[in-house]
Protein backbone atom coordinates (compact mmCIF):
# COMPACT_ATOMS: atom_id res chain seq x y z
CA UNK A 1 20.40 19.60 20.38
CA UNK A 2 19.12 16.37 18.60
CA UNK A 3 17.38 15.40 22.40
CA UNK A 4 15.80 18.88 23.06
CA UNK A 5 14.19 18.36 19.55
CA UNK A 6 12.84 15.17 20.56
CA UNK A 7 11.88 16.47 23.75
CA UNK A 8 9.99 18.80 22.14
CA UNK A 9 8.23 16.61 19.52
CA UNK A 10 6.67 15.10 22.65
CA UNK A 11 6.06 18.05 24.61
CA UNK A 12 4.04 18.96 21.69
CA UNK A 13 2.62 15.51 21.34
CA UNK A 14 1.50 15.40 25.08
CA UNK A 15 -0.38 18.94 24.45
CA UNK A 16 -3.90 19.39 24.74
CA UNK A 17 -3.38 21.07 20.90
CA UNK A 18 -1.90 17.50 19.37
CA UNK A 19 -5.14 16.59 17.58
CA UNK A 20 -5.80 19.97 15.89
CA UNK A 21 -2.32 19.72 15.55
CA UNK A 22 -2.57 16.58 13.72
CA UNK A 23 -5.18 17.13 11.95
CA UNK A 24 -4.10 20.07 10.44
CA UNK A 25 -1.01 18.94 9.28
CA UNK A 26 -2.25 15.74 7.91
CA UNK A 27 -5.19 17.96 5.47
CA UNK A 28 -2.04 20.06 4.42
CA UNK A 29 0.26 17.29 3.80
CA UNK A 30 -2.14 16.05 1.03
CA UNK A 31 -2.32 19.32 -0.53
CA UNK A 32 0.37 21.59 -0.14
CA UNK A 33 2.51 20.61 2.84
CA UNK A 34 6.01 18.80 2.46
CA UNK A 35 5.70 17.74 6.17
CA UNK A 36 4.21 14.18 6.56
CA UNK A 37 2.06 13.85 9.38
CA UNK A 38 3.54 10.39 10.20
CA UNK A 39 6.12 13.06 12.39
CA UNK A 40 3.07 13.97 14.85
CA UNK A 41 1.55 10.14 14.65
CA UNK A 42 3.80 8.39 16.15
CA UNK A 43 5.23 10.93 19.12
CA UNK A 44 1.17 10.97 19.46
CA UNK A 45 0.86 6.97 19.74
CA UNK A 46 3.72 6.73 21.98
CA UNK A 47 3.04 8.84 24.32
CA UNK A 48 -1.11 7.46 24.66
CA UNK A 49 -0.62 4.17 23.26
CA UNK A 50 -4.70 4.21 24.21
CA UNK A 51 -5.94 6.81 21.68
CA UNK A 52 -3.82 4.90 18.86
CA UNK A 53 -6.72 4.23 16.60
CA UNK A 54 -8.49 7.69 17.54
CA UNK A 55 -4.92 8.84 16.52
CA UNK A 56 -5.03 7.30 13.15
CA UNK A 57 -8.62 7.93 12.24
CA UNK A 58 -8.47 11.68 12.71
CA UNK A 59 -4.97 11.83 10.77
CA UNK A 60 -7.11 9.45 8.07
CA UNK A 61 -10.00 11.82 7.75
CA UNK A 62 -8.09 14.73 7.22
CA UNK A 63 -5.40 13.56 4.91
CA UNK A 64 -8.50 12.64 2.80
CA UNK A 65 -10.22 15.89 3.16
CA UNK A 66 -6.65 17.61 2.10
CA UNK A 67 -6.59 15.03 -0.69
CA UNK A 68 -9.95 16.02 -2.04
CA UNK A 69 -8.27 19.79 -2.23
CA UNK A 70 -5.41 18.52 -3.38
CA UNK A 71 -7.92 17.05 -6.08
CA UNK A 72 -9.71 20.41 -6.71
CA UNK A 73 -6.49 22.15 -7.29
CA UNK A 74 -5.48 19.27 -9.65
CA UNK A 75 -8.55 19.31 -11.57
CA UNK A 76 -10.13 23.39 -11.43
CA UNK A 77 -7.00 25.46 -11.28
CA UNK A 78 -4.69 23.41 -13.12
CA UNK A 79 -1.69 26.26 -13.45
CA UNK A 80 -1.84 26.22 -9.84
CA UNK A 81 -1.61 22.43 -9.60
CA UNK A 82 1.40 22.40 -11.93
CA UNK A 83 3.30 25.40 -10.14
CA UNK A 84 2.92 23.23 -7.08
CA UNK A 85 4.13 19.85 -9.00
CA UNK A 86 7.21 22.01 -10.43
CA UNK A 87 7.71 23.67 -7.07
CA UNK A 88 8.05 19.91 -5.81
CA UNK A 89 10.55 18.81 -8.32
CA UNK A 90 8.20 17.64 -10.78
CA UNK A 91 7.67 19.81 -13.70
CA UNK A 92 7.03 16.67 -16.28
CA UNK A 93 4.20 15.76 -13.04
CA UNK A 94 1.18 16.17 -15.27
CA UNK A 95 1.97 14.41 -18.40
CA UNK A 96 3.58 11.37 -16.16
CA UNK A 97 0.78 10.70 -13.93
CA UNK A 98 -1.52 11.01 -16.73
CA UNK A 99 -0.04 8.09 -18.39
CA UNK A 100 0.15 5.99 -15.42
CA UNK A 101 -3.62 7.19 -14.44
CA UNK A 102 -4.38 5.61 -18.14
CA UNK A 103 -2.07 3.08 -17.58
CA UNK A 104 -2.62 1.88 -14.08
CA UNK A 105 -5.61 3.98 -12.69
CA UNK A 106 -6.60 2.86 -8.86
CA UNK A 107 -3.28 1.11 -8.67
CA UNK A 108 -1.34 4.51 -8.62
CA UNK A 109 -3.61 5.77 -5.65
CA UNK A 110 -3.19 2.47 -3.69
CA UNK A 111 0.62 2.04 -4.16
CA UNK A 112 1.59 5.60 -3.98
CA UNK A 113 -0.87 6.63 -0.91
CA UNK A 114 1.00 3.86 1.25
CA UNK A 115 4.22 5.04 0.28
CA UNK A 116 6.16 7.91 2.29
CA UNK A 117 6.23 10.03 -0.80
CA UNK A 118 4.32 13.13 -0.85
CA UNK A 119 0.21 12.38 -0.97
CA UNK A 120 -0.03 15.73 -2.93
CA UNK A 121 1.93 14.61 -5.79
CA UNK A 122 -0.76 11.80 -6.16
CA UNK A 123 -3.86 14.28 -5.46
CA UNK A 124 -2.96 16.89 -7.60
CA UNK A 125 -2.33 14.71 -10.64
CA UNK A 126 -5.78 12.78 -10.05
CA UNK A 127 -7.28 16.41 -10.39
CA UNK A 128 -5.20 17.07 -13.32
CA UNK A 129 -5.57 13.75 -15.39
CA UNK A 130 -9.29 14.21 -14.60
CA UNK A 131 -9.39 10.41 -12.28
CA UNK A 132 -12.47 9.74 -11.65
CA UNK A 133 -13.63 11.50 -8.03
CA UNK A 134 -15.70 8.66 -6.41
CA UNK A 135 -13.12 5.94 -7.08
CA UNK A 136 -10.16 8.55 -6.12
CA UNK A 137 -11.98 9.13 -2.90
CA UNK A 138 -12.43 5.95 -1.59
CA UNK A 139 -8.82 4.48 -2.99
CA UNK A 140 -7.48 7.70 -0.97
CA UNK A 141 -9.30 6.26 2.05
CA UNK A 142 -8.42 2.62 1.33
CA UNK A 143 -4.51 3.73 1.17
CA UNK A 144 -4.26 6.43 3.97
CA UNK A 145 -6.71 4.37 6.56
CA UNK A 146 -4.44 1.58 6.22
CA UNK A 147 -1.04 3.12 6.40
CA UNK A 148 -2.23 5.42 9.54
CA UNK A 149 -4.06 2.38 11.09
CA UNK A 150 -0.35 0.09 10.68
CA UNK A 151 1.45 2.33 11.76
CA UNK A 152 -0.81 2.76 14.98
CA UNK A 153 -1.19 -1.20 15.62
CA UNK A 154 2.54 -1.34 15.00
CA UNK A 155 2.97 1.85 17.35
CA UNK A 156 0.88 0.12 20.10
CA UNK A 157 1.65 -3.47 19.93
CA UNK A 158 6.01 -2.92 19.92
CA UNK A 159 6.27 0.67 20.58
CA UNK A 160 7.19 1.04 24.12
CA UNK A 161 10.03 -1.42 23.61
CA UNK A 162 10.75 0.58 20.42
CA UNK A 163 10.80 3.92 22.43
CA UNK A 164 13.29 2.92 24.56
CA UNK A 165 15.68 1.17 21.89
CA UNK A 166 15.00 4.99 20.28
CA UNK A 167 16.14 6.56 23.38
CA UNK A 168 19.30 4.40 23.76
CA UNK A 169 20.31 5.58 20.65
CA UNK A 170 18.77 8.79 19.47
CA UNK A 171 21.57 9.70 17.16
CA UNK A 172 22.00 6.47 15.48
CA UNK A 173 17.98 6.30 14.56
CA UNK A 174 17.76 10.10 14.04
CA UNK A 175 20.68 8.89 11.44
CA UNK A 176 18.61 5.91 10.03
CA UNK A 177 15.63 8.04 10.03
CA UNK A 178 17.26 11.28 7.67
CA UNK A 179 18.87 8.26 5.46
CA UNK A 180 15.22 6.90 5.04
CA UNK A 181 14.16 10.51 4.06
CA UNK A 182 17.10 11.12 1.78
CA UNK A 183 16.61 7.93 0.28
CA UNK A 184 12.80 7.99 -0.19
CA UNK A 185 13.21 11.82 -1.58
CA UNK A 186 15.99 10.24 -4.08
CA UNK A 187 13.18 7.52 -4.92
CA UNK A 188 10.74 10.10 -5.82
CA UNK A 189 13.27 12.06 -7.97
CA UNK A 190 13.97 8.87 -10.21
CA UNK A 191 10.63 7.62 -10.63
CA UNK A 192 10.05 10.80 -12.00
């Protein structure tokens, strides 16, 4: 089962649909989505290496552009930006990332936009605590351009060799990988 699904994650990556693909999923990822588009990245870098950086712009540009909704939902239609931060597991969301936005400011945007945590959590409470939209903006495309753009030199440089320690293994890093998720997802939890 666990190898069909990665067969399929690069059947899918290999399509002619992967950068629609992409893109959509990295604009709804900073918004609403609980899917990070780091899943469609990589399988996308792997399998053309060449179109790394093409890769990791368009997933750039349109986690921003989801970002900036994220934003808007944050900061016009604030019930809706607090269902979504209690649907997420964050009721006290608001209130919390208004004190670190007072607190910290850009520095919660920079850290938190590298991190795989969910980007919405961060765009929605910059549109709630009322951040400042020109400094959000180009923090959001300081943080996501240079996580997507790592990830693709890292992806290109060592990937092929990584691919094929993957495929040795697949249950053993599809193990690693869901402990990484679990533990990041337990991360979130306590911070907040």
């Amino acid at each position: 089962m666990l190898r069909k699904l990665y067969d399929w994650v690069f059947s899918l990556a290999r399509s002619r649909h992967a950068t629609r693909t992409l893109a959509v999923i990295s604009f709804a990822e900073s918004s609403v989505f609980p899917v990070p588009p780091d899943v469609m990245l990589a399988p996308m870098i792997l399998a053309r290496p060449e179109r790394a950086y093409f890769y990791a712009a368009v997933c750039t540009a349109a986690s921003v552009a989801g970002g900036i909704l994220g934003y808007v939902i944050g900061y016009f239609l604030s019930d809706v930006g607090q269902s979504i931060l209690t649907w997420l597991g964050n009721p006290e969301g608001q209130a919390q990332f208004e004190a670190w936005f007072d607190r910290w400011g850009l520095s919660v945007i920079l850290v938190k936009g590298l991190l795989p945590i969910p980007y919405k959590l961060v765009t929605i409470s910059a549109g709630l605590a009322h951040f400042n939209f020109a400094v959000f903006v180009a923090a959001s495309m300081a943080t996501r351009g240079g996580r997507f753009f790592l990830e693709a030199w890292i992806l290109r440089r060592w990937g092929p060799a990584m691919l094929r320690m993957v495929e040795k293994r697949l249950a053993l890093w599809a193990c690693i990988g869901l402990a990484v998720f679990i533990a990041g997802f337990a991360a979130v939890k306590l911070m907040h």
